[in-house]
N, C-alpha and C. Protein backbone atom coordinates (compact mmCIF):
# COMPACT_ATOMS: atom_id res chain seq x y z
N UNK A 1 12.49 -20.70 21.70
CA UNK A 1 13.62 -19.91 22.16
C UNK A 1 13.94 -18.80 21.17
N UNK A 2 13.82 -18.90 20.14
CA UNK A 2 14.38 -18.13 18.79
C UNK A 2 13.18 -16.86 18.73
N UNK A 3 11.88 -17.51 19.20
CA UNK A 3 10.94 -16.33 18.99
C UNK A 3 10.88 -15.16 20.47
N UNK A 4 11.36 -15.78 21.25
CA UNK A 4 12.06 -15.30 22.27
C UNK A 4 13.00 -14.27 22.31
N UNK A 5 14.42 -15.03 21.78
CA UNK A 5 15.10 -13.65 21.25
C UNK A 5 15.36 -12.54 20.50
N UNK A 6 13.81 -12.74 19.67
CA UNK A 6 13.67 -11.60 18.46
C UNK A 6 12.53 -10.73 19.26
N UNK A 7 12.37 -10.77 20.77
CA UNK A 7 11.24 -10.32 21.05
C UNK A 7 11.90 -8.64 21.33
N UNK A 8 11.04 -8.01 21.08
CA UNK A 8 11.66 -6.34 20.99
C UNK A 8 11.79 -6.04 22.57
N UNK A 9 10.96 -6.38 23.59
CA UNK A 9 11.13 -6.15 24.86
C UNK A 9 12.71 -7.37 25.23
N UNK A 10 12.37 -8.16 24.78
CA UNK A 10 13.90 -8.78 24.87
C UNK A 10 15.09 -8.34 24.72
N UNK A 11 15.05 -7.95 23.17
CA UNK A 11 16.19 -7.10 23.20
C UNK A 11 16.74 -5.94 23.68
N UNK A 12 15.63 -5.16 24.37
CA UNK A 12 16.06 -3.73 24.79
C UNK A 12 16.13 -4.68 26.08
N UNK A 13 15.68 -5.17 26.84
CA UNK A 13 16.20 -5.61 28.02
C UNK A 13 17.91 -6.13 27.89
N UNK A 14 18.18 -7.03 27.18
CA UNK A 14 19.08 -7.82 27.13
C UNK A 14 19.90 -6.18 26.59
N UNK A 15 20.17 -4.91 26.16
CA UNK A 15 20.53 -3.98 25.77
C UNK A 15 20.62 -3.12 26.75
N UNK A 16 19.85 -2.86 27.77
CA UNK A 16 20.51 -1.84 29.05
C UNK A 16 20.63 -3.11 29.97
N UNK A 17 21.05 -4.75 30.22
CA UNK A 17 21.60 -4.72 30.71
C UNK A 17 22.89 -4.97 30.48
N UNK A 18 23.43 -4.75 29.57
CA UNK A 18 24.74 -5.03 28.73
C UNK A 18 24.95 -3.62 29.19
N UNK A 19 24.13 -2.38 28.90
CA UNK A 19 25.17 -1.17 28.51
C UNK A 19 25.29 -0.41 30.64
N UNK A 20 24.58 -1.39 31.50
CA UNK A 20 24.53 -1.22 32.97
C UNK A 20 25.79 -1.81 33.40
N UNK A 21 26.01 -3.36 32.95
CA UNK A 21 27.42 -4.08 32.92
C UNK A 21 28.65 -3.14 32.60
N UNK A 22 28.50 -2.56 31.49
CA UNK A 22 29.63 -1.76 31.11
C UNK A 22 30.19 -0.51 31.81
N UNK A 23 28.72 -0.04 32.34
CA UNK A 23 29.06 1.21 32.70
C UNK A 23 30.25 0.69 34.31
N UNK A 24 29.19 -0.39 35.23
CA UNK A 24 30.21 -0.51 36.13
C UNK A 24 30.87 -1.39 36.28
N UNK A 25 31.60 -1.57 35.12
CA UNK A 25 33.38 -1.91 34.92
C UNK A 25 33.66 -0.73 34.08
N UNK A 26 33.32 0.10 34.09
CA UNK A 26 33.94 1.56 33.15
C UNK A 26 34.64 1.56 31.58
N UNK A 27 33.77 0.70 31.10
CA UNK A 27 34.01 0.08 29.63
C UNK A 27 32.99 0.56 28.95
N UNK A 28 32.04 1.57 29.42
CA UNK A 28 31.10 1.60 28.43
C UNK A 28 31.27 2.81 27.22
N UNK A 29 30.56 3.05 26.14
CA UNK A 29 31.27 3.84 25.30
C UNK A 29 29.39 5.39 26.15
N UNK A 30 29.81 6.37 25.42
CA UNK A 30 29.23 7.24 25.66
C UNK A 30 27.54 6.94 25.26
N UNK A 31 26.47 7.02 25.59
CA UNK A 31 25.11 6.45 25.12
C UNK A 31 24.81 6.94 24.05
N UNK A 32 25.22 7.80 23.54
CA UNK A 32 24.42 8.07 22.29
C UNK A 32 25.19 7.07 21.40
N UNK A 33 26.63 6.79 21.42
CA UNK A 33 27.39 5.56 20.63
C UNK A 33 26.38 4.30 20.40
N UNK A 34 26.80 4.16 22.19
CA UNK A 34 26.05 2.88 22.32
C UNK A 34 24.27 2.49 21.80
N UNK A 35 23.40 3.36 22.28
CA UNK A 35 22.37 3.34 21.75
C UNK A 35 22.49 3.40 19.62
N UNK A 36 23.31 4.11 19.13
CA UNK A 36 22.98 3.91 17.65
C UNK A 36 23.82 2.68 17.63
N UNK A 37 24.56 1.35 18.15
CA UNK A 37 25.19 0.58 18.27
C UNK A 37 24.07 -0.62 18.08
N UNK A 38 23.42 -0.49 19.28
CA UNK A 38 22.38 -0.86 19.41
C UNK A 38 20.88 -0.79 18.42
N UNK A 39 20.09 0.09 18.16
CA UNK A 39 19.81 0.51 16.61
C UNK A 39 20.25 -0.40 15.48
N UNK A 40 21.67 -0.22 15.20
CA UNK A 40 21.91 -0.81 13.83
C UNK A 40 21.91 -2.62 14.23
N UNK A 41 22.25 -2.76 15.23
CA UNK A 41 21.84 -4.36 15.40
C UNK A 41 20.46 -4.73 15.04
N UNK A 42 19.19 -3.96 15.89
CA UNK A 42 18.44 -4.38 15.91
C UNK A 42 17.71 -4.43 14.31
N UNK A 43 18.12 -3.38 13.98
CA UNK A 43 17.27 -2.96 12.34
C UNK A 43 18.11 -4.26 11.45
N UNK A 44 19.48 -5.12 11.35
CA UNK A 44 20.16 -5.95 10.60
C UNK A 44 19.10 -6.89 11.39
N UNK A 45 18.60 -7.44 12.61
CA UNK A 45 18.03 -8.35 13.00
C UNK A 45 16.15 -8.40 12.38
N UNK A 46 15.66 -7.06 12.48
CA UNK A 46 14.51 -7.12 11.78
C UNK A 46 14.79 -7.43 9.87
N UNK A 47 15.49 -6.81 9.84
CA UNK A 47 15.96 -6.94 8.18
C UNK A 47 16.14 -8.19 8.02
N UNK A 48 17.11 -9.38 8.28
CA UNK A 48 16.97 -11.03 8.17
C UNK A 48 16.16 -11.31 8.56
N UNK A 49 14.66 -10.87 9.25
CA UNK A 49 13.96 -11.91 9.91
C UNK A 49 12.81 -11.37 8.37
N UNK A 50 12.79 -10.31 8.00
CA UNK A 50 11.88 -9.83 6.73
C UNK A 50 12.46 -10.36 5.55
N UNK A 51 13.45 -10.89 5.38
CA UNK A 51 14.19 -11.35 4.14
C UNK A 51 13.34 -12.81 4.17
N UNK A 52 13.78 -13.31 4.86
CA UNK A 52 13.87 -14.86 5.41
C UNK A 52 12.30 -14.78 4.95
N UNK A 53 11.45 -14.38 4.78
CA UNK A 53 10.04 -14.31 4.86
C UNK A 53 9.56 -14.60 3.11
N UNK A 54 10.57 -14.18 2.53
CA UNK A 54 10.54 -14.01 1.03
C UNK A 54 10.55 -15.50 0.35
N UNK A 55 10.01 -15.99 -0.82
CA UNK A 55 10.37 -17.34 -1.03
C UNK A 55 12.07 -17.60 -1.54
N UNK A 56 12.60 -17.89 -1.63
CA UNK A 56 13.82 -18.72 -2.62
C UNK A 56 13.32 -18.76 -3.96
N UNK A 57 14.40 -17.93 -4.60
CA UNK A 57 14.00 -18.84 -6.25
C UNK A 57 15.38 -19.47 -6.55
N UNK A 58 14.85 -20.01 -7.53
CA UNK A 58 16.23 -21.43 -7.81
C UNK A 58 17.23 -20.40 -9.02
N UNK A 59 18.44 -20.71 -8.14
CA UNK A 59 19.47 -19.90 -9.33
C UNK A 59 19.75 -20.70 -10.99
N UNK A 60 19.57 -20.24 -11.63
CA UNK A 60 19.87 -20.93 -13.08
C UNK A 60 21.29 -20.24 -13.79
């Protein structure tokens, strides 16, 4: 499931249909908002999944 939701076609799916929802209930913000909204999620989601990749060292 987890490798699922990091899937890049996933997320842009799961991303216009959120910003399709919005538009018709008239909640949506203007697309260029929304799209760099979108952007900075995804780049914090690649960024923890590249961290996480790193070993642990033990704090002293």
């Amino acid at each position: 499931m987890k490798k699922r939701l990091l899937n890049p076609v996933f997320i842009a799916a799961v991303a216009g249909l959120t910003y399709q929802l919005l538009v018709k209930y008239g909640a949506a913000p203007e697309a260029g908002v929304y799209q760099a909204a979108v952007d900075i999620v995804t780049y914090a989601v690649i960024g923890v999944g590249i961290y996480k990749t790193f070993p642990a060292e033990d704090a002293k």
